[in-house]
C-alpha atoms as a PDB file:
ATOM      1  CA  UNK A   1     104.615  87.668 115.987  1.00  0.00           C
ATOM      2  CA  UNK A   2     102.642  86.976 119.219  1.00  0.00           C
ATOM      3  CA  UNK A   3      99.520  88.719 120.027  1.00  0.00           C
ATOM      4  CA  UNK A   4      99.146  92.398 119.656  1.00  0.00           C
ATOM      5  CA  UNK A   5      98.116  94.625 122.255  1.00  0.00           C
ATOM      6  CA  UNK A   6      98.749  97.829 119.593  1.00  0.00           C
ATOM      7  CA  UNK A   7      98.399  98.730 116.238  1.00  0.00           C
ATOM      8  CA  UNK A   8      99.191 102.673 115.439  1.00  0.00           C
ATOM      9  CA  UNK A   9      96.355 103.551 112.277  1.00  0.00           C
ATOM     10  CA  UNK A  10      97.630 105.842 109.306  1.00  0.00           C
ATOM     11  CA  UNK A  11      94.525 107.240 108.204  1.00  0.00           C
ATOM     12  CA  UNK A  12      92.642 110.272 106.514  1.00  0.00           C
ATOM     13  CA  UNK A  13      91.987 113.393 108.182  1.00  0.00           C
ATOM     14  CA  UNK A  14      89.124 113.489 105.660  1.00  0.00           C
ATOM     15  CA  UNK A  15      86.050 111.054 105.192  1.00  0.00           C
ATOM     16  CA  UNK A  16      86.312 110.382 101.250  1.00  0.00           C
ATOM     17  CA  UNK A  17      84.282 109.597  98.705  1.00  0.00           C
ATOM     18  CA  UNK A  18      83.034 106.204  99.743  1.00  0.00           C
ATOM     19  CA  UNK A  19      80.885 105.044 102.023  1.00  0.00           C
ATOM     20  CA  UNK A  20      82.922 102.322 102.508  1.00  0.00           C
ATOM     21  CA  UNK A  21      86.136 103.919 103.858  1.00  0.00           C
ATOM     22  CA  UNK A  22      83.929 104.633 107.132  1.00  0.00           C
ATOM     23  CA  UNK A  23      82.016 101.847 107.607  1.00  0.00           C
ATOM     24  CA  UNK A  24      85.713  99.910 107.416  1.00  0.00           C
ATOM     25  CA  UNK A  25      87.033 102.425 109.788  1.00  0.00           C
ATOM     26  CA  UNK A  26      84.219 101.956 112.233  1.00  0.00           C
ATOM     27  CA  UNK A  27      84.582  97.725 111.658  1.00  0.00           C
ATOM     28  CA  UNK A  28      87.887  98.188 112.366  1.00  0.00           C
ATOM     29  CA  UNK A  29      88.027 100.151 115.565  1.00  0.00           C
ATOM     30  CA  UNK A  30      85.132  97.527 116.969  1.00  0.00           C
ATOM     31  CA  UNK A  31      87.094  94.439 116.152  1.00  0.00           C
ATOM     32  CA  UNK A  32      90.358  96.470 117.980  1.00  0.00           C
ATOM     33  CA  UNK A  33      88.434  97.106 120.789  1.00  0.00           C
ATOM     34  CA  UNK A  34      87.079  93.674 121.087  1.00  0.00           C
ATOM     35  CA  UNK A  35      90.415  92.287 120.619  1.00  0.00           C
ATOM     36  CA  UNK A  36      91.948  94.036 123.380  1.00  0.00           C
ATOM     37  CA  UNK A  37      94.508  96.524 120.824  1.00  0.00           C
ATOM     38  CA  UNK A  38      95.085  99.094 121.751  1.00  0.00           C
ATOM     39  CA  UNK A  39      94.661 102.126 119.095  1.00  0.00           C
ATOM     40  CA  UNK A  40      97.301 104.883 118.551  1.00  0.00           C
ATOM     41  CA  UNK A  41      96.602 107.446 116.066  1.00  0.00           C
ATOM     42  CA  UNK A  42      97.285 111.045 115.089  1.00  0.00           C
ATOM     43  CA  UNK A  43      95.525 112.500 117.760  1.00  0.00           C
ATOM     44  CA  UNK A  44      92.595 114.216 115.106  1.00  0.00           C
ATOM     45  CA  UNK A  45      88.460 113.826 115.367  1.00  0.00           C
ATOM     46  CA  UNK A  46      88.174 114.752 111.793  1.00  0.00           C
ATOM     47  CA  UNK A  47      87.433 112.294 108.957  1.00  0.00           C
ATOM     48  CA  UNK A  48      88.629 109.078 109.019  1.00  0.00           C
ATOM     49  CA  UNK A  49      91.177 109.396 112.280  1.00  0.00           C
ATOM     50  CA  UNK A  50      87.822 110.340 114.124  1.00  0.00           C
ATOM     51  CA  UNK A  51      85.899 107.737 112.515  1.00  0.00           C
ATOM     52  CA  UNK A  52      88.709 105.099 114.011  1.00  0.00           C
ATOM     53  CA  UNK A  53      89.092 106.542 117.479  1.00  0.00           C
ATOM     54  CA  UNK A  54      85.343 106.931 117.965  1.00  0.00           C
ATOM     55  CA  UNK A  55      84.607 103.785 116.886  1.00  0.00           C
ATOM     56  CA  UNK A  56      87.447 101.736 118.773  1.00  0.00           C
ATOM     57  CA  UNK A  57      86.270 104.364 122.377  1.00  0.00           C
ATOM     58  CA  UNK A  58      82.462 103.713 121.984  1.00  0.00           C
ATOM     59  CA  UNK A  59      83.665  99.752 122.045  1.00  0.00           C
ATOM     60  CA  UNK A  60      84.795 100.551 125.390  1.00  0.00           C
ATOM     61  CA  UNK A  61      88.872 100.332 123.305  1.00  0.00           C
ATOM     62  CA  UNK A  62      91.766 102.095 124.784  1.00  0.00           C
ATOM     63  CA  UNK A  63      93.054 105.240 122.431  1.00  0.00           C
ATOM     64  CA  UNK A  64      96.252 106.596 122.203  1.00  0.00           C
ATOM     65  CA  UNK A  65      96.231 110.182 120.278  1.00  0.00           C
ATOM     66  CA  UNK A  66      99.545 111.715 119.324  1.00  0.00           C
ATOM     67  CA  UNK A  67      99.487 115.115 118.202  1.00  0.00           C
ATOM     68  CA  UNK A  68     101.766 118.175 117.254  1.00  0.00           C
ATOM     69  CA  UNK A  69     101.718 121.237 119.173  1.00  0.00           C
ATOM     70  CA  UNK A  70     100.884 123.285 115.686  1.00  0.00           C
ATOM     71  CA  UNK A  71      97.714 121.095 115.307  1.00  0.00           C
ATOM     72  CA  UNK A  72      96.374 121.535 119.437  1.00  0.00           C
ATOM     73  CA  UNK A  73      93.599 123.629 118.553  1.00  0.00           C
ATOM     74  CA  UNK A  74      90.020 123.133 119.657  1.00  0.00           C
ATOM     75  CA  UNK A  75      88.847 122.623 115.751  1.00  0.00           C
ATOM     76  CA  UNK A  76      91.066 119.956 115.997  1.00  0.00           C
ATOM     77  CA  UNK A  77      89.966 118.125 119.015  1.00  0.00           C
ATOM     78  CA  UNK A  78      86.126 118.586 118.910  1.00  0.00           C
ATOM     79  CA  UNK A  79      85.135 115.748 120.965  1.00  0.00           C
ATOM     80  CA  UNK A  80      87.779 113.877 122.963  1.00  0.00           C
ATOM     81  CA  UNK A  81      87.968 110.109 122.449  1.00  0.00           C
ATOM     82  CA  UNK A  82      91.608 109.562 123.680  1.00  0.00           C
ATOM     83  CA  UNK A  83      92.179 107.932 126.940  1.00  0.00           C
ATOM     84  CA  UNK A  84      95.795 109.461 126.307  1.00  0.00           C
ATOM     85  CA  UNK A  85      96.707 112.220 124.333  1.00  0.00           C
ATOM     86  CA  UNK A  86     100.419 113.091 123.984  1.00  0.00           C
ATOM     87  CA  UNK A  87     101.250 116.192 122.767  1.00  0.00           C
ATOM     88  CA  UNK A  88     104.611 116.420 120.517  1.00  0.00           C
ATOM     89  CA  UNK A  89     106.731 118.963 118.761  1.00  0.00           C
ATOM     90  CA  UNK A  90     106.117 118.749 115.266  1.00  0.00           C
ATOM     91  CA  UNK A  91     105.523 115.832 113.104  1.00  0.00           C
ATOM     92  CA  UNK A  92     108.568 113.717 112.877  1.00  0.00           C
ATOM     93  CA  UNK A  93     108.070 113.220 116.242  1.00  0.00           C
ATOM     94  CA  UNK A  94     104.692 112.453 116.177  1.00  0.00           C
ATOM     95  CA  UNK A  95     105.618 109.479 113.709  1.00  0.00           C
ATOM     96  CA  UNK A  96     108.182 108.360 116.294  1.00  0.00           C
ATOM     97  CA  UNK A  97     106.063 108.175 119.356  1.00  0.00           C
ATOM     98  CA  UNK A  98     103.094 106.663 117.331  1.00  0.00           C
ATOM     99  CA  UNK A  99     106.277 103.904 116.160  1.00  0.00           C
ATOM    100  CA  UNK A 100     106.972 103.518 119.693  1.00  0.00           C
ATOM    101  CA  UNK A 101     103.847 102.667 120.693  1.00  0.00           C
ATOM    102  CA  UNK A 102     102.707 100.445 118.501  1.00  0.00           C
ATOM    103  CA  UNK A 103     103.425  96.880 117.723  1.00  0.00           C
ATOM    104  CA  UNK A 104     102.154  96.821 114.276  1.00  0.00           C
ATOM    105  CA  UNK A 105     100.849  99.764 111.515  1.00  0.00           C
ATOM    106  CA  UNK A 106      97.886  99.776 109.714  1.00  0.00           C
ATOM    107  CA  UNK A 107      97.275 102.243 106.577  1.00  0.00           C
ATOM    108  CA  UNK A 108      93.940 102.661 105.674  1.00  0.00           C
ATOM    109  CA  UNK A 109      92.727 105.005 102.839  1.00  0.00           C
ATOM    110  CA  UNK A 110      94.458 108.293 102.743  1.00  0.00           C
ATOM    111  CA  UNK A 111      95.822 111.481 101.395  1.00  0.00           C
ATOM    112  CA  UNK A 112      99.732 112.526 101.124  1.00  0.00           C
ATOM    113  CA  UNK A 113     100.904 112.412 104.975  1.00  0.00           C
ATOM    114  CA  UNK A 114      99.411 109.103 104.787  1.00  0.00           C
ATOM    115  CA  UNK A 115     101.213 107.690 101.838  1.00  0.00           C
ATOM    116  CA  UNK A 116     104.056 109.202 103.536  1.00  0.00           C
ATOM    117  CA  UNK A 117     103.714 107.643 106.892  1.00  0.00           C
ATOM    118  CA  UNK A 118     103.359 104.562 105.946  1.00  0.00           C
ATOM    119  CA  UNK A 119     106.143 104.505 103.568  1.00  0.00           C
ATOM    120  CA  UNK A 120     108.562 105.814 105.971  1.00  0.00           C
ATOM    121  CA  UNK A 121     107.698 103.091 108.264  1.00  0.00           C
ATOM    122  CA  UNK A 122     108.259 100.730 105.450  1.00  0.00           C
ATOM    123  CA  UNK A 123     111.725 102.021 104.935  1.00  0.00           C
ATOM    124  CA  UNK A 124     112.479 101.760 108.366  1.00  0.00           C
ATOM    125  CA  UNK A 125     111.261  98.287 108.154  1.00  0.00           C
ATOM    126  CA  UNK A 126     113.602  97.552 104.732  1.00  0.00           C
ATOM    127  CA  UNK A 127     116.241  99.438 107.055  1.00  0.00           C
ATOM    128  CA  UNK A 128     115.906  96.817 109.788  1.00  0.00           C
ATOM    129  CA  UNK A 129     114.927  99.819 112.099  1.00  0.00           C
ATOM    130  CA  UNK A 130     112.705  97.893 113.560  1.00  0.00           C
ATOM    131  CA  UNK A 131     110.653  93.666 112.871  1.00  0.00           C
ATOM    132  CA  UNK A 132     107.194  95.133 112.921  1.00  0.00           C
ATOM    133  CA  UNK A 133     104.376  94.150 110.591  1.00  0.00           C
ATOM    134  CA  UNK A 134     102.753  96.748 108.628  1.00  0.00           C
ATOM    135  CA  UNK A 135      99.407  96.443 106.368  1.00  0.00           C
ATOM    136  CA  UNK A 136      97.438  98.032 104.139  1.00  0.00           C
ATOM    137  CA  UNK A 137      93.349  97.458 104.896  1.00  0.00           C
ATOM    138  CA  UNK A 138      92.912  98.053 100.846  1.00  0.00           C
ATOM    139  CA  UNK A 139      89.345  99.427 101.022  1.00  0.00           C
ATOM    140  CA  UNK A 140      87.865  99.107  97.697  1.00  0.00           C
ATOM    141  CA  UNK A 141      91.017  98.870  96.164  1.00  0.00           C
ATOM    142  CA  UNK A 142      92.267 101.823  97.539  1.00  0.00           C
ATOM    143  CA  UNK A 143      95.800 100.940  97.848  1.00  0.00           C
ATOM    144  CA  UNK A 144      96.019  98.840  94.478  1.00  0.00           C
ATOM    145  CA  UNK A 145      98.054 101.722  92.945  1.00  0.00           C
ATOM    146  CA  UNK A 146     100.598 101.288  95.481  1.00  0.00           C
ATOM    147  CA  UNK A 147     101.214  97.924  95.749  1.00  0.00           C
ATOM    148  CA  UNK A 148     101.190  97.622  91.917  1.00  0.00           C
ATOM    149  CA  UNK A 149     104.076 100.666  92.448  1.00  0.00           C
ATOM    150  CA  UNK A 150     105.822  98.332  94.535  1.00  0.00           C
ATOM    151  CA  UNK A 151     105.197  95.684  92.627  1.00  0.00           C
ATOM    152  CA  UNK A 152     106.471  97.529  89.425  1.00  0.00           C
ATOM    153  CA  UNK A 153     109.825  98.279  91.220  1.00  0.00           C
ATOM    154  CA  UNK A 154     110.310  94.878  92.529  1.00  0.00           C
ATOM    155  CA  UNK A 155     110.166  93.993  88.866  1.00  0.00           C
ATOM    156  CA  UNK A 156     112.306  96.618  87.407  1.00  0.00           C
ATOM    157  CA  UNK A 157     114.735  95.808  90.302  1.00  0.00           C
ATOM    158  CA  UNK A 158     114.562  98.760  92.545  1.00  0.00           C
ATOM    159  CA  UNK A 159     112.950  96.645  95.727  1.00  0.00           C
ATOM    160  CA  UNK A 160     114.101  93.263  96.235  1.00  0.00           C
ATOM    161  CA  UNK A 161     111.508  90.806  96.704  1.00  0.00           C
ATOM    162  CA  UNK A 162     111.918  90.138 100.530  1.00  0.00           C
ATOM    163  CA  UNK A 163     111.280  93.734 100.986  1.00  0.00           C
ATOM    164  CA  UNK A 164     108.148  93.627  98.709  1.00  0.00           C
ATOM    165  CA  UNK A 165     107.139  90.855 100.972  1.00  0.00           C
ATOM    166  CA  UNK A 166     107.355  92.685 104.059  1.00  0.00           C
ATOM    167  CA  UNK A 167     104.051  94.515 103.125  1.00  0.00           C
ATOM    168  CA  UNK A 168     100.896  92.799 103.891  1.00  0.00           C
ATOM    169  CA  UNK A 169      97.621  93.437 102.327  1.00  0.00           C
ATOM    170  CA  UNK A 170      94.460  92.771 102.628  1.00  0.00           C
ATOM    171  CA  UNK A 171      90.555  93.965 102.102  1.00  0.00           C
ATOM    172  CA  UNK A 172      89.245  91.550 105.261  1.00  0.00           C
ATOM    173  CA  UNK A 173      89.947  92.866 108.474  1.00  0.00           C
ATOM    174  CA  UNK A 174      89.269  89.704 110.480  1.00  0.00           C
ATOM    175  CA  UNK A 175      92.038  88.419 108.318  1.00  0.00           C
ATOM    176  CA  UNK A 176      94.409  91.280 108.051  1.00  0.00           C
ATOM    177  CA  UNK A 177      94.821  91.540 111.672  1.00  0.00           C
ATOM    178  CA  UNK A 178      95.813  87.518 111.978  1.00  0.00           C
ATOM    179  CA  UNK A 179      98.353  88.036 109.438  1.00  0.00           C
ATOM    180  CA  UNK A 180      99.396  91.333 111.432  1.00  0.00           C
ATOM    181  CA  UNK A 181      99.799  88.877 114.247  1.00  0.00           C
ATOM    182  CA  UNK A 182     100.974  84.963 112.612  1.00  0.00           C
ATOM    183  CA  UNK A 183     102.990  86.694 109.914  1.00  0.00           C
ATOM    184  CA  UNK A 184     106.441  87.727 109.635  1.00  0.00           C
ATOM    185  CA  UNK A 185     109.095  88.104 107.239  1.00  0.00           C
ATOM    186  CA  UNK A 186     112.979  88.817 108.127  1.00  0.00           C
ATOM    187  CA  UNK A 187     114.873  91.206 105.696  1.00  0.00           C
ATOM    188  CA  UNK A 188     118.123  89.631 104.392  1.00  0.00           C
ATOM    189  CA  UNK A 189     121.113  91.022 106.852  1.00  0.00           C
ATOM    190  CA  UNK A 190     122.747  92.948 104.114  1.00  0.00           C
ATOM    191  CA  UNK A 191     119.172  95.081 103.758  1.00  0.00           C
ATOM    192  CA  UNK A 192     118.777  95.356 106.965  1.00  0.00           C
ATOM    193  CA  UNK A 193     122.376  96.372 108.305  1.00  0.00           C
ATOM    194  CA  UNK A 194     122.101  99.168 110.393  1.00  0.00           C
ATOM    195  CA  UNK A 195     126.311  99.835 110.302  1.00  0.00           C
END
């Protein structure tokens, strides 16, 4: 991988629990902004997605929001932070232009539609769809369930071990975003066969 100039963010619409899912998401959109990456996200001020964006455009960052039509209410967009925000159909094809616009993903903590983003970008990864990284910033262990899923069905043989491999994670976002970037693992040509 060479240097990113965008990372698209899978992240909560709500805050959660923990202190420490915010203060992550604010560390996170600094370091972006500093770096020069450019965030795209779903588009939403609430919780954790506002968090992000907020964080990355008070760092004087450049924010991409991508948002369905159904969701382009004003109790969804209470204070603007997106230098661009692209309004889509419906959600599939909010997942495809945040894809296209990014050169990496990032899950952080989340609820279902982020377990499911960031798994279908996996599979499209596994798929050979596309040779992006994607990571999991595993806030307080957050993500531990998951990876010890994917772990589990590595083991049991359901997910081959280069696939497993594909996923990084990592609790240190100075270091999760040079692995994002230095990184990279090829999936075997009969995985990734498109035909």
């Amino acid at each position: 991988m060479s240097k990113l100039t965008s990372i698209a963010v899978f992240c909560g619409s709500s805050p959660g629990i923990k202190k420490e899912y915010e203060e992550y998401a604010i560390a996170l959109g600094k370091l972006m902004a500093k770096r020069g990456i450019t965030l795209v996200y779903g588009g939403g001020t609430k919780g954790l997605m506002g968090t992000i964006a907020t964080a990355v455009h008070e760092a004087g960052g450049y924010v991409i929001g991508v948002l369905p039509k159904a969701m382009d209410k004003p109790s969804v967009r209470l204070r603007p932070v997106e230098n661009e925000m692209l309004i889509v159909n419906d959600m599939h094809e909010r997942k495809k232009t945040m894809y296209e616009k990014a050169d990496a993903f990032i899950a952080m903590s989340g609820g279902i539609g982020t377990i499911e983003e960031i798994s279908e970008i996996y599979t499209w990864r596994q798929l050979g769809y596309h040779e992006k990284n994607i990571a999991l910033l595993n806030v307080a262990g957050y993500w531990d369930p998951f990876i010890q899923m994917i772990d589990k069905g590595t083991k049991e043989g359901f997910i081959s071990p280069e696939v497993q491999q594909l996923l990084i994670a990592d609790d240190n976002i100075e270091r999760l975003l040079s692995r994002l970037e230095t990184e990279h693992v090829r999936v075997p040509e009969k995985l990734g066969s498109r035909t």
